[in-house]
ModelCIF file with pLDDT and N, C-alpha, C, O atoms, coordinates in Angstrom:
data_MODEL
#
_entry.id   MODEL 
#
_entity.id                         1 
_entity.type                       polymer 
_entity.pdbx_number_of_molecules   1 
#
_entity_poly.entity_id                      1 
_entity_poly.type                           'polypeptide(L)' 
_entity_poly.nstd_linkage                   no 
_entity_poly.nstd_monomer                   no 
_entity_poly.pdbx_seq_one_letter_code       
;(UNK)(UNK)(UNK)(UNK)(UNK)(UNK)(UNK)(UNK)(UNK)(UNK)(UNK)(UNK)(UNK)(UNK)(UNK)(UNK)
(UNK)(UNK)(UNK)(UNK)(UNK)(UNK)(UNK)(UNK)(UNK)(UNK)(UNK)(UNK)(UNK)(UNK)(UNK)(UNK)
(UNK)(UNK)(UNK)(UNK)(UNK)(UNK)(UNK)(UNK)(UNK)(UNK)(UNK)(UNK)(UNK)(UNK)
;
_entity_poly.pdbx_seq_one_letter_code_can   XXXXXXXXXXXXXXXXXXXXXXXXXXXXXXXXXXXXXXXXXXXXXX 
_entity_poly.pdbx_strand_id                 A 
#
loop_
_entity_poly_seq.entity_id 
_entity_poly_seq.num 
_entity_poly_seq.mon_id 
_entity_poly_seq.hetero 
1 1  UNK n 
1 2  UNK n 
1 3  UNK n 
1 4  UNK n 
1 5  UNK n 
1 6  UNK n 
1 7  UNK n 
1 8  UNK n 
1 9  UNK n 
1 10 UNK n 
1 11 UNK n 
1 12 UNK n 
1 13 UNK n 
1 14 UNK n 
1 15 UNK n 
1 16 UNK n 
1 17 UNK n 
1 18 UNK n 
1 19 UNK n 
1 20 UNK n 
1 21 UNK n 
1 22 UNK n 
1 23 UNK n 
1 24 UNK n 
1 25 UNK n 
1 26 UNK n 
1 27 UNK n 
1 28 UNK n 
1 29 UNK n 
1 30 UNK n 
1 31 UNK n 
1 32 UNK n 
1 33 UNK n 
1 34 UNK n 
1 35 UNK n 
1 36 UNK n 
1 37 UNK n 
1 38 UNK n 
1 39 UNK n 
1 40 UNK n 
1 41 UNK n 
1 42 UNK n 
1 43 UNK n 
1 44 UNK n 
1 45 UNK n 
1 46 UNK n 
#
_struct_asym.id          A 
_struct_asym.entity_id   1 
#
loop_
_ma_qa_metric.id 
_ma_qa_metric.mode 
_ma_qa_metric.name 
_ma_qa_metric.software_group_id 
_ma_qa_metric.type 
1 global pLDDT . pLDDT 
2 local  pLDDT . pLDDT 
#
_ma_qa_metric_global.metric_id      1 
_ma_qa_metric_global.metric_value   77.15 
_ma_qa_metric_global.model_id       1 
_ma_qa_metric_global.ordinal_id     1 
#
loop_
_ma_qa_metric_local.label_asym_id 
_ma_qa_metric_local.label_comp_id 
_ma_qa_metric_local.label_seq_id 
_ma_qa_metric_local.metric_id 
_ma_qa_metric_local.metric_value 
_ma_qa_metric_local.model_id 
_ma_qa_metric_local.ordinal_id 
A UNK 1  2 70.00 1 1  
A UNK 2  2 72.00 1 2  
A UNK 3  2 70.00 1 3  
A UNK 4  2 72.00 1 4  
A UNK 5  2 71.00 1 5  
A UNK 6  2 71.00 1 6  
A UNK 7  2 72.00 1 7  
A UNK 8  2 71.00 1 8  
A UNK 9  2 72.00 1 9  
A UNK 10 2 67.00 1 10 
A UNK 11 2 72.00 1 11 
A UNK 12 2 68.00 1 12 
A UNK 13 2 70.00 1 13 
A UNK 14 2 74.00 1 14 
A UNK 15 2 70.00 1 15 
A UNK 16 2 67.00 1 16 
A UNK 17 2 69.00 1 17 
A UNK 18 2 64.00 1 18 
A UNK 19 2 68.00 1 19 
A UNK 20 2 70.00 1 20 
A UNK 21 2 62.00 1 21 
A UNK 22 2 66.00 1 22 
A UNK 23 2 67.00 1 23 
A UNK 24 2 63.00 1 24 
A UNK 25 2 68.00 1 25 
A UNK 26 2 71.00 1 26 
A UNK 27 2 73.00 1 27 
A UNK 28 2 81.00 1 28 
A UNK 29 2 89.00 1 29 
A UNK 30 2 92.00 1 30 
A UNK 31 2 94.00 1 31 
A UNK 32 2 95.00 1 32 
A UNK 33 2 94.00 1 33 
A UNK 34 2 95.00 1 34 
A UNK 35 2 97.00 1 35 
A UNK 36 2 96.00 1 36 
A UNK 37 2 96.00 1 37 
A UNK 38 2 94.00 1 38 
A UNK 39 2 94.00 1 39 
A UNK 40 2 93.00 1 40 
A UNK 41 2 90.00 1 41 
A UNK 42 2 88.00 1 42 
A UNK 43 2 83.00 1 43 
A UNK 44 2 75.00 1 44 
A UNK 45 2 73.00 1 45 
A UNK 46 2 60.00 1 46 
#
loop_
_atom_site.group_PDB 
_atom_site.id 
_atom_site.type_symbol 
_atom_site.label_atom_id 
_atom_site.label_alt_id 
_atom_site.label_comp_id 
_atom_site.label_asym_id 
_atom_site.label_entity_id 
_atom_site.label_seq_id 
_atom_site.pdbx_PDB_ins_code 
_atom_site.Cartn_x 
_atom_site.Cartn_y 
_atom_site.Cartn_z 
_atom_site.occupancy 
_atom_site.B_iso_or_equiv 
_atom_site.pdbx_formal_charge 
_atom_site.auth_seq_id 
_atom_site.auth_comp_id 
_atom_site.auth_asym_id 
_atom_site.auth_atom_id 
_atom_site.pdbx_PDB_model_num 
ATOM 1   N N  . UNK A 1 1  ? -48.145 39.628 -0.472  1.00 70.00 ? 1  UNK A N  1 
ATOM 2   C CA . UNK A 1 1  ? -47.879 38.391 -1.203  1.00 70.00 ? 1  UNK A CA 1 
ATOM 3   C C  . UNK A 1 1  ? -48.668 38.331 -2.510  1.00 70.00 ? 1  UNK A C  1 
ATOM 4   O O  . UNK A 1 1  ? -48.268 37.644 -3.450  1.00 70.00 ? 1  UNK A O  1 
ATOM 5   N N  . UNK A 1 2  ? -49.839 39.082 -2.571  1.00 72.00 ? 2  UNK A N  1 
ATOM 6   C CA . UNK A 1 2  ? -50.305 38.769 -3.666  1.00 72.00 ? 2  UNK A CA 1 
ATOM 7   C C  . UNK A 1 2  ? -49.829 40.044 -4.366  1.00 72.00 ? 2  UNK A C  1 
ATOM 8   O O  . UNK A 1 2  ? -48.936 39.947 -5.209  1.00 72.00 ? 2  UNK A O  1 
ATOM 9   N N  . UNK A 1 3  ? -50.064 40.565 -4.237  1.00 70.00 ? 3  UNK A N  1 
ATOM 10  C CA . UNK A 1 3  ? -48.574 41.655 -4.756  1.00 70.00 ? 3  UNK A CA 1 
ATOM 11  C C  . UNK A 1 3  ? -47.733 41.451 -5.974  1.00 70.00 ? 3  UNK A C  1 
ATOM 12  O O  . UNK A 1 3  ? -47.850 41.841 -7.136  1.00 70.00 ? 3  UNK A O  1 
ATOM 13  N N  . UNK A 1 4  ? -46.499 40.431 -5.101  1.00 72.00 ? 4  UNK A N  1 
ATOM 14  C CA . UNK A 1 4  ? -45.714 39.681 -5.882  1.00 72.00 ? 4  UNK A CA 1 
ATOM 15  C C  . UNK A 1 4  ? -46.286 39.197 -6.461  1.00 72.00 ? 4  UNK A C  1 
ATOM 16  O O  . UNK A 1 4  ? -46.439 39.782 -7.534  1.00 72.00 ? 4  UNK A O  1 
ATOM 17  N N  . UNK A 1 5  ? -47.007 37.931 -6.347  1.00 71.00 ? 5  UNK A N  1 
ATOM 18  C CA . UNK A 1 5  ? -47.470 37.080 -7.623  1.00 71.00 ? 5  UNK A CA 1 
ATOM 19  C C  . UNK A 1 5  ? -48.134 37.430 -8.239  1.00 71.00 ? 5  UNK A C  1 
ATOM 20  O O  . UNK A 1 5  ? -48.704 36.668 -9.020  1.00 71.00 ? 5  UNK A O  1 
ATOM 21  N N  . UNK A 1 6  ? -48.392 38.722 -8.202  1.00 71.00 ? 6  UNK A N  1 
ATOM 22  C CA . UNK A 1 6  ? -48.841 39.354 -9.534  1.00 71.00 ? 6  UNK A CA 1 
ATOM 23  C C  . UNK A 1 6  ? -48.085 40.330 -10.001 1.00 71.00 ? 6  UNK A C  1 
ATOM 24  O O  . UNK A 1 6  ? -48.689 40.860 -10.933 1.00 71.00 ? 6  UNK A O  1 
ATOM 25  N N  . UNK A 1 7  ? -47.237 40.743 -9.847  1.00 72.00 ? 7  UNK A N  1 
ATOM 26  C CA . UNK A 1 7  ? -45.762 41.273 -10.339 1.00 72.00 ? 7  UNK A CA 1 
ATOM 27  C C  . UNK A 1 7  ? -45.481 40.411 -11.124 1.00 72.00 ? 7  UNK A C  1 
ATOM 28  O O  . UNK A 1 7  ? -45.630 40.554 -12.337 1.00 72.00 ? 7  UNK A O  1 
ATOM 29  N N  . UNK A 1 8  ? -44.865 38.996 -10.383 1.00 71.00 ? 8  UNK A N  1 
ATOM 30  C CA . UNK A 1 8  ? -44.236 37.397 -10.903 1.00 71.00 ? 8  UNK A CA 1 
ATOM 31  C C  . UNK A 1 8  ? -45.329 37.323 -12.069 1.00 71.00 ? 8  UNK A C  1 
ATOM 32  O O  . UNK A 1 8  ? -44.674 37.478 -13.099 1.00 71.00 ? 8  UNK A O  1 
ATOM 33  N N  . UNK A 1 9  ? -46.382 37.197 -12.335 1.00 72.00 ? 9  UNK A N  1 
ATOM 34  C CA . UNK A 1 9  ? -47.381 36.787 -13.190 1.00 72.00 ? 9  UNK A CA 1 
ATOM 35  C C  . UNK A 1 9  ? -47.612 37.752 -14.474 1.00 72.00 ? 9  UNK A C  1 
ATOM 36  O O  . UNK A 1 9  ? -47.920 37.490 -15.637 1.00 72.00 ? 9  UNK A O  1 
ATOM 37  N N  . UNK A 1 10 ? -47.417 38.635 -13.988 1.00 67.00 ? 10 UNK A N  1 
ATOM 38  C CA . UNK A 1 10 ? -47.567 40.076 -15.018 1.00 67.00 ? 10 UNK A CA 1 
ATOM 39  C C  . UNK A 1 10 ? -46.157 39.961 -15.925 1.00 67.00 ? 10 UNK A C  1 
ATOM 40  O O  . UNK A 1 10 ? -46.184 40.176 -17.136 1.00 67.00 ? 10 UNK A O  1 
ATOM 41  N N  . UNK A 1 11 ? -44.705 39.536 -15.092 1.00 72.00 ? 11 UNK A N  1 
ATOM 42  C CA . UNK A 1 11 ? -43.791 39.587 -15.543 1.00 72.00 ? 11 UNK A CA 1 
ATOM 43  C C  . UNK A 1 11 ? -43.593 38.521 -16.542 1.00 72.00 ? 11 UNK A C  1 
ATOM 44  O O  . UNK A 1 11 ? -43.254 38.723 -17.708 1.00 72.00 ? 11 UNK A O  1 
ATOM 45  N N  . UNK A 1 12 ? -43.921 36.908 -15.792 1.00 68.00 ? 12 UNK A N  1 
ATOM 46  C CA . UNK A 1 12 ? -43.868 35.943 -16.892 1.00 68.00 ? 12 UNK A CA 1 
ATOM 47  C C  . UNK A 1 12 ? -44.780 36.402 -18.285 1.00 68.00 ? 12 UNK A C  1 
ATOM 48  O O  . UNK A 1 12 ? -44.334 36.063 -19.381 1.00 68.00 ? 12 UNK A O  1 
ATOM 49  N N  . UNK A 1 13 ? -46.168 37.242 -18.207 1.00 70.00 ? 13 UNK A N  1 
ATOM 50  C CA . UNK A 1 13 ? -47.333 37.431 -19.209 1.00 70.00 ? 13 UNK A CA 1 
ATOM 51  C C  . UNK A 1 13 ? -46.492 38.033 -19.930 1.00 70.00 ? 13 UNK A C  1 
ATOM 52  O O  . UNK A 1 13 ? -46.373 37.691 -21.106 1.00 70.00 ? 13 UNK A O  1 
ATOM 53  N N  . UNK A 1 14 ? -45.620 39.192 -19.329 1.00 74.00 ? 14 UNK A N  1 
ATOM 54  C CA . UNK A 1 14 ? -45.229 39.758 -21.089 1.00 74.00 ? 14 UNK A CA 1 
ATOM 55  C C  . UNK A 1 14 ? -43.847 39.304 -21.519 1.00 74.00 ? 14 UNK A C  1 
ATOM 56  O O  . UNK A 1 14 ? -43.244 39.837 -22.450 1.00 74.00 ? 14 UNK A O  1 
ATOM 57  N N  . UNK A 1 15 ? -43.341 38.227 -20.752 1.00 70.00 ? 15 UNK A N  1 
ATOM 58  C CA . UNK A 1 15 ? -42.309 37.996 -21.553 1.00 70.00 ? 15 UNK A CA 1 
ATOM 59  C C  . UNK A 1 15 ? -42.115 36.700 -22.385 1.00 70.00 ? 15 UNK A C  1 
ATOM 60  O O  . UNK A 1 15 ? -41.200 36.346 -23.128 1.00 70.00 ? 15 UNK A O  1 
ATOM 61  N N  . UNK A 1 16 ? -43.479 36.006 -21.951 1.00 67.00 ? 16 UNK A N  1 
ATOM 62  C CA . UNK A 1 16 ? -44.091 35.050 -23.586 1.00 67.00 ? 16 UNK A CA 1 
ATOM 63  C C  . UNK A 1 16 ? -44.949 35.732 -24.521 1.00 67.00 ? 16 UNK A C  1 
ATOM 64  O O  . UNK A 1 16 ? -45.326 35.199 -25.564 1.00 67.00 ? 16 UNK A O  1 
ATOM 65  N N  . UNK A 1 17 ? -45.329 37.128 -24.104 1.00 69.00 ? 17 UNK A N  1 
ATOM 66  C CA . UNK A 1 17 ? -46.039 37.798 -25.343 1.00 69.00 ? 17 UNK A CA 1 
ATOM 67  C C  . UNK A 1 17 ? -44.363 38.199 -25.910 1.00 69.00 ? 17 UNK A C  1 
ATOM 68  O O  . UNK A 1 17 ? -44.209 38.231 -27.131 1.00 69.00 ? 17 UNK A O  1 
ATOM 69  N N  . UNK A 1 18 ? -43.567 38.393 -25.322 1.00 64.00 ? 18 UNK A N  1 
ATOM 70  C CA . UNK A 1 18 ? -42.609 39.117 -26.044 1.00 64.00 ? 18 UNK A CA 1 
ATOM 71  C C  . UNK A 1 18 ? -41.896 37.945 -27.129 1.00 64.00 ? 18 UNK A C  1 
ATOM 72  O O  . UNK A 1 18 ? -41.653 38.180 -28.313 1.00 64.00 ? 18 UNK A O  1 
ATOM 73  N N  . UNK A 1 19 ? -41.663 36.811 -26.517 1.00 68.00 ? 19 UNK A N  1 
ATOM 74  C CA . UNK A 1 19 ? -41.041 35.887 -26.866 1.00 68.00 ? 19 UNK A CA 1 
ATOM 75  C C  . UNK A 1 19 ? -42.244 35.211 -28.316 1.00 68.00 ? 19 UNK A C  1 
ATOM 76  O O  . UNK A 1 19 ? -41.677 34.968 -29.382 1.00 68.00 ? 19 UNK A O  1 
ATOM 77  N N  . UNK A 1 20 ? -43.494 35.011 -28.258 1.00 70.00 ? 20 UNK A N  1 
ATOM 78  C CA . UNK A 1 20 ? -44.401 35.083 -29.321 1.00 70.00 ? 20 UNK A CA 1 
ATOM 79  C C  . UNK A 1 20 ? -44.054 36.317 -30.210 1.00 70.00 ? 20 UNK A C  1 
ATOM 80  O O  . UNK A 1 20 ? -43.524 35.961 -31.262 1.00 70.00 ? 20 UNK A O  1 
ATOM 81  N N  . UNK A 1 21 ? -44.163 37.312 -30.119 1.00 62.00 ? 21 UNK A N  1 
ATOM 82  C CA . UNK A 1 21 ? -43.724 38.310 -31.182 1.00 62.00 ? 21 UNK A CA 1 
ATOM 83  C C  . UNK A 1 21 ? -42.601 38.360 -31.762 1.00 62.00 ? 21 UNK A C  1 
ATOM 84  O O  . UNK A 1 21 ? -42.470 38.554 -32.971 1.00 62.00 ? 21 UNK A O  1 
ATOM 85  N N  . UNK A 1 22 ? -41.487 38.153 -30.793 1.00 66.00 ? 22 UNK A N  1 
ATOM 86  C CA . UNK A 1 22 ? -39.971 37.950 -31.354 1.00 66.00 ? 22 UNK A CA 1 
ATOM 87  C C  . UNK A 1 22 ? -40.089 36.811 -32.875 1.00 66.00 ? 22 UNK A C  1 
ATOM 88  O O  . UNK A 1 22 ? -39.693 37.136 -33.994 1.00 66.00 ? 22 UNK A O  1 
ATOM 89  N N  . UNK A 1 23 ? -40.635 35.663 -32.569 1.00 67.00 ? 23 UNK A N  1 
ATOM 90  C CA . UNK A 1 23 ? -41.097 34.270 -33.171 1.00 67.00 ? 23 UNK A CA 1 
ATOM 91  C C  . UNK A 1 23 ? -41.582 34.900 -33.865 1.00 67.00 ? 23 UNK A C  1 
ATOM 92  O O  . UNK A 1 23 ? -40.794 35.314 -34.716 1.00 67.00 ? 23 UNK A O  1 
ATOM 93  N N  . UNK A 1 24 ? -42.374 35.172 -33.958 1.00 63.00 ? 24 UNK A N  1 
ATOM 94  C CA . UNK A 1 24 ? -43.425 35.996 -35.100 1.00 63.00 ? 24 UNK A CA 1 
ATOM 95  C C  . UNK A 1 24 ? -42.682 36.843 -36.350 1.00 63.00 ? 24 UNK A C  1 
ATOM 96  O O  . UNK A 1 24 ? -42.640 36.759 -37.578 1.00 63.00 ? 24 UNK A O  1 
ATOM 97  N N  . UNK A 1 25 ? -42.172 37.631 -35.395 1.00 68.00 ? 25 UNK A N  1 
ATOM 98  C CA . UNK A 1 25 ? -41.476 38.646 -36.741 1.00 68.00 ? 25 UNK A CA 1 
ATOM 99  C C  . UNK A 1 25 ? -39.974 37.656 -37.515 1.00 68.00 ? 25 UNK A C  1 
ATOM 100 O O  . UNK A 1 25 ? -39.399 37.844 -38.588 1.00 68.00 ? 25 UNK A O  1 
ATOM 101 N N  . UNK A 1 26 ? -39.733 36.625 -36.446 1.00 71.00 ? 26 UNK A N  1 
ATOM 102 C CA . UNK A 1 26 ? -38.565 36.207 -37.481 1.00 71.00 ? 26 UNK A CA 1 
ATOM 103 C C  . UNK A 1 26 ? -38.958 35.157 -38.334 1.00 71.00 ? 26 UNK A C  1 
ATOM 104 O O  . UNK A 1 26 ? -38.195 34.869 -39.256 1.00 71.00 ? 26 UNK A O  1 
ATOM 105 N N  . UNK A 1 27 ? -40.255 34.387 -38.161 1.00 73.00 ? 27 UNK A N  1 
ATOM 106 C CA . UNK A 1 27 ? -40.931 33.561 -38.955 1.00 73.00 ? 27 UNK A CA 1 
ATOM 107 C C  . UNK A 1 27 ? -41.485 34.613 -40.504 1.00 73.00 ? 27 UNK A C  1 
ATOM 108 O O  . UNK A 1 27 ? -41.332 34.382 -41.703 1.00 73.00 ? 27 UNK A O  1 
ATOM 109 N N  . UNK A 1 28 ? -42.062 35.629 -39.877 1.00 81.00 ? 28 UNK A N  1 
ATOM 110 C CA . UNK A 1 28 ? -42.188 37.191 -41.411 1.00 81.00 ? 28 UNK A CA 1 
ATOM 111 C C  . UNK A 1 28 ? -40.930 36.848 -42.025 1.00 81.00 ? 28 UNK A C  1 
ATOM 112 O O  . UNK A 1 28 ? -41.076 36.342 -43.137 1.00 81.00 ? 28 UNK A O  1 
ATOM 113 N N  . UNK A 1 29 ? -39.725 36.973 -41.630 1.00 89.00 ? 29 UNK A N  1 
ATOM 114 C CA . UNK A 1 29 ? -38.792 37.341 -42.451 1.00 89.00 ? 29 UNK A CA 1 
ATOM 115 C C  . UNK A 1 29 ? -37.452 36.233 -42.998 1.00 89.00 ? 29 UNK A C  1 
ATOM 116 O O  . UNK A 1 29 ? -36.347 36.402 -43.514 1.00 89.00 ? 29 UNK A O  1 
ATOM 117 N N  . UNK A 1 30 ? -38.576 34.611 -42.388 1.00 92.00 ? 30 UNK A N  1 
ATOM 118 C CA . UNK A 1 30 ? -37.533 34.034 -42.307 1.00 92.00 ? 30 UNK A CA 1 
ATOM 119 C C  . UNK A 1 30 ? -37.683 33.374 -44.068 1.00 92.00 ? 30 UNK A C  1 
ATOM 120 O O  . UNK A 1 30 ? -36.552 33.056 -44.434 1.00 92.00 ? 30 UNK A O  1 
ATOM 121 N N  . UNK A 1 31 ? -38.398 33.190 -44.827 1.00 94.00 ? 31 UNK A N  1 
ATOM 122 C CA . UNK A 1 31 ? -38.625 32.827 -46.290 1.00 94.00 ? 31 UNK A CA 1 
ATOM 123 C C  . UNK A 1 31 ? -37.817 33.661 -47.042 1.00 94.00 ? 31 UNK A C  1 
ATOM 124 O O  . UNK A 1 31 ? -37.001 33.176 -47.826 1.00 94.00 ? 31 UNK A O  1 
ATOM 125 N N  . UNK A 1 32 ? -37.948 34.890 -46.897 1.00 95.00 ? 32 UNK A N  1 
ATOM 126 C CA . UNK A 1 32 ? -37.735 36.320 -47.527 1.00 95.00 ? 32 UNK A CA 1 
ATOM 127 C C  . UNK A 1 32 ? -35.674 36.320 -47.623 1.00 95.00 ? 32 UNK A C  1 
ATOM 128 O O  . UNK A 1 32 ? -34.941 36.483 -48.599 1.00 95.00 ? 32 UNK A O  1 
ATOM 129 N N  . UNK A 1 33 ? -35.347 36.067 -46.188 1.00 94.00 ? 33 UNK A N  1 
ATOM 130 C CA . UNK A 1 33 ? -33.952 36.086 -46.097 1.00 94.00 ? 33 UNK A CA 1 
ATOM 131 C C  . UNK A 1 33 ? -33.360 35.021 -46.878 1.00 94.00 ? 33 UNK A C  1 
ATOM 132 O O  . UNK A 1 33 ? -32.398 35.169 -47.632 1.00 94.00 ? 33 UNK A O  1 
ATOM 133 N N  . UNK A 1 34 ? -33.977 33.947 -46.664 1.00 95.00 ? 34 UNK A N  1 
ATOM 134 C CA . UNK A 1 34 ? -33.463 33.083 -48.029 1.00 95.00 ? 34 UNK A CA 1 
ATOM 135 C C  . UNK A 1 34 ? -33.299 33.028 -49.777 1.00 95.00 ? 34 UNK A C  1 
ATOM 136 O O  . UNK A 1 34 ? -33.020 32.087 -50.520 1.00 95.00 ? 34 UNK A O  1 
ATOM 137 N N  . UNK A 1 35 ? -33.631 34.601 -50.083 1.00 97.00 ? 35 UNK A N  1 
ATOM 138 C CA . UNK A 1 35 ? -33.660 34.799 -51.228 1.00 97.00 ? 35 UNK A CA 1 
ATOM 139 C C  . UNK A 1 35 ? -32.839 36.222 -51.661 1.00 97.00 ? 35 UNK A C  1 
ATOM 140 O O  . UNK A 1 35 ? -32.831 37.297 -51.062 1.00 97.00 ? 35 UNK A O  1 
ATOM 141 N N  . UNK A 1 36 ? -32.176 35.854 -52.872 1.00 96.00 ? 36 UNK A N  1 
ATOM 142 C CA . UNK A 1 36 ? -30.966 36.633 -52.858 1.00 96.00 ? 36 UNK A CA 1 
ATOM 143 C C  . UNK A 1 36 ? -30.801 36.883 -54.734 1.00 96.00 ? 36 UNK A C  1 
ATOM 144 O O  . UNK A 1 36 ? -31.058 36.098 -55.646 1.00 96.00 ? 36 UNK A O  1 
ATOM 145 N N  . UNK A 1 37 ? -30.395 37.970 -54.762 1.00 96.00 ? 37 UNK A N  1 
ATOM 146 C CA . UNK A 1 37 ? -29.969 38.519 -56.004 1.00 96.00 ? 37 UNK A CA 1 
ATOM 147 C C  . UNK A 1 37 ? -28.531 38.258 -56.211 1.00 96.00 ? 37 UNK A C  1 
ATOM 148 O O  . UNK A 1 37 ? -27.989 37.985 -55.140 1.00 96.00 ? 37 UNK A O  1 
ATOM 149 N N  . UNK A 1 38 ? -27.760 38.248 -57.177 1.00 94.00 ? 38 UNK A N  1 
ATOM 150 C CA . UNK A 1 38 ? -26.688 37.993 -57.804 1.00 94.00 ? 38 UNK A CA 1 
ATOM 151 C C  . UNK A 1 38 ? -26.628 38.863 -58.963 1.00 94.00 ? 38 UNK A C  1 
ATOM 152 O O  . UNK A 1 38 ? -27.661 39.125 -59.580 1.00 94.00 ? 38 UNK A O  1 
ATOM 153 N N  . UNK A 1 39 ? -25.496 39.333 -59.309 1.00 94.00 ? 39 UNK A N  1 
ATOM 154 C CA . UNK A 1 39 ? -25.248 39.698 -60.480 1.00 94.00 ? 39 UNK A CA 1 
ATOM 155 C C  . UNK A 1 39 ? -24.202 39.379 -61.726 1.00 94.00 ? 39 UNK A C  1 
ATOM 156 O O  . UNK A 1 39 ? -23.497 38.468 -61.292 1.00 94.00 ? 39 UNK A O  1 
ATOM 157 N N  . UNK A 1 40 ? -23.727 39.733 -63.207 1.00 93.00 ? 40 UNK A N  1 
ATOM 158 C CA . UNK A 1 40 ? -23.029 39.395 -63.796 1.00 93.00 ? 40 UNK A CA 1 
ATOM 159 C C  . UNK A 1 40 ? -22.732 40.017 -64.838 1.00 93.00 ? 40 UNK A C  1 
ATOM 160 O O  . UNK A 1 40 ? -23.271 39.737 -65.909 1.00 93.00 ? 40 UNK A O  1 
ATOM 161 N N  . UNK A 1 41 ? -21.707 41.099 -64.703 1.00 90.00 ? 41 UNK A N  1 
ATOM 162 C CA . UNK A 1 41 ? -21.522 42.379 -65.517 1.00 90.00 ? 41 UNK A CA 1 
ATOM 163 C C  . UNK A 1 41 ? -20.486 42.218 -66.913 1.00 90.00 ? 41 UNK A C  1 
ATOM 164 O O  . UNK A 1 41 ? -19.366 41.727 -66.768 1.00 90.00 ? 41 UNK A O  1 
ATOM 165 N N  . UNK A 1 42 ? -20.834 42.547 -67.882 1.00 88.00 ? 42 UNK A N  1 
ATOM 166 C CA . UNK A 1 42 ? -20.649 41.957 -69.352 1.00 88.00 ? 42 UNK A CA 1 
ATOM 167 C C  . UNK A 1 42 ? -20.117 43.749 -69.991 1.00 88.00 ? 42 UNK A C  1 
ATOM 168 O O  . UNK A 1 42 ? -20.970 44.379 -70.615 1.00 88.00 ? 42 UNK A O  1 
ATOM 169 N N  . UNK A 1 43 ? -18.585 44.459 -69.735 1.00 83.00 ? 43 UNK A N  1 
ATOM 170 C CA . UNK A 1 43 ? -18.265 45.811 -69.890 1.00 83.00 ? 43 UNK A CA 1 
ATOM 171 C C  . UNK A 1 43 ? -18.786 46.207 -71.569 1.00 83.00 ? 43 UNK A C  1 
ATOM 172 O O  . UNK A 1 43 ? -19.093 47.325 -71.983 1.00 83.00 ? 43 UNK A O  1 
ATOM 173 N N  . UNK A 1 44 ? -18.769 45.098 -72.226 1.00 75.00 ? 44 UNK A N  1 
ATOM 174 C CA . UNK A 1 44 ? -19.225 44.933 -73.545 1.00 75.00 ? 44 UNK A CA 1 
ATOM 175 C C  . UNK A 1 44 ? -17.726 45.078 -74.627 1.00 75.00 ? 44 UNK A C  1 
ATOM 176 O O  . UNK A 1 44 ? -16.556 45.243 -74.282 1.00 75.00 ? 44 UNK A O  1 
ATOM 177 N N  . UNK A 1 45 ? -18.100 44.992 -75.506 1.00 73.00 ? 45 UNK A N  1 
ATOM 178 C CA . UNK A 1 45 ? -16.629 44.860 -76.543 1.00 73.00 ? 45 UNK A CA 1 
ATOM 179 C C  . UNK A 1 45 ? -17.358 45.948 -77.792 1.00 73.00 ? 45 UNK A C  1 
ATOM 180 O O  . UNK A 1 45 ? -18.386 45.807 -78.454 1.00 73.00 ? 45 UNK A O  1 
ATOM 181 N N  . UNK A 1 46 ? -16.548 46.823 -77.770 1.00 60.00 ? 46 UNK A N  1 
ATOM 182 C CA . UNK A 1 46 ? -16.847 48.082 -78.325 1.00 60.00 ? 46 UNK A CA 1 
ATOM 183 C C  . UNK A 1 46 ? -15.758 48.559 -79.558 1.00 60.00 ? 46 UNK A C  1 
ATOM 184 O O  . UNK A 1 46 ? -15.905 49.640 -80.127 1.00 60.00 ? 46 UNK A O  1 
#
């Protein structure tokens, strides 16, 4: 029994470390994705 609940315990531990890191890296990239290039091509008159 204690076994399990430390299986159960080990299992919940890394899957809020996982769920903190997930958060993490999309908070890194979440400013960044909101910014965007455009362009506006002018062939010229020659």
């Amino acid at each position: 029994l204690a076994y399990r609940a430390w299986r159960s315990q080990s299992g919940e531990i890394r899957r809020l470390r996982d769920e903190r890191l997930q958060e993490a890296e999309e908070q890194r990239w979440a400013q960044a994705r909101r910014v965007y290039i455009d362009i506006d091509v002018f062939h010229g008159t020659r």
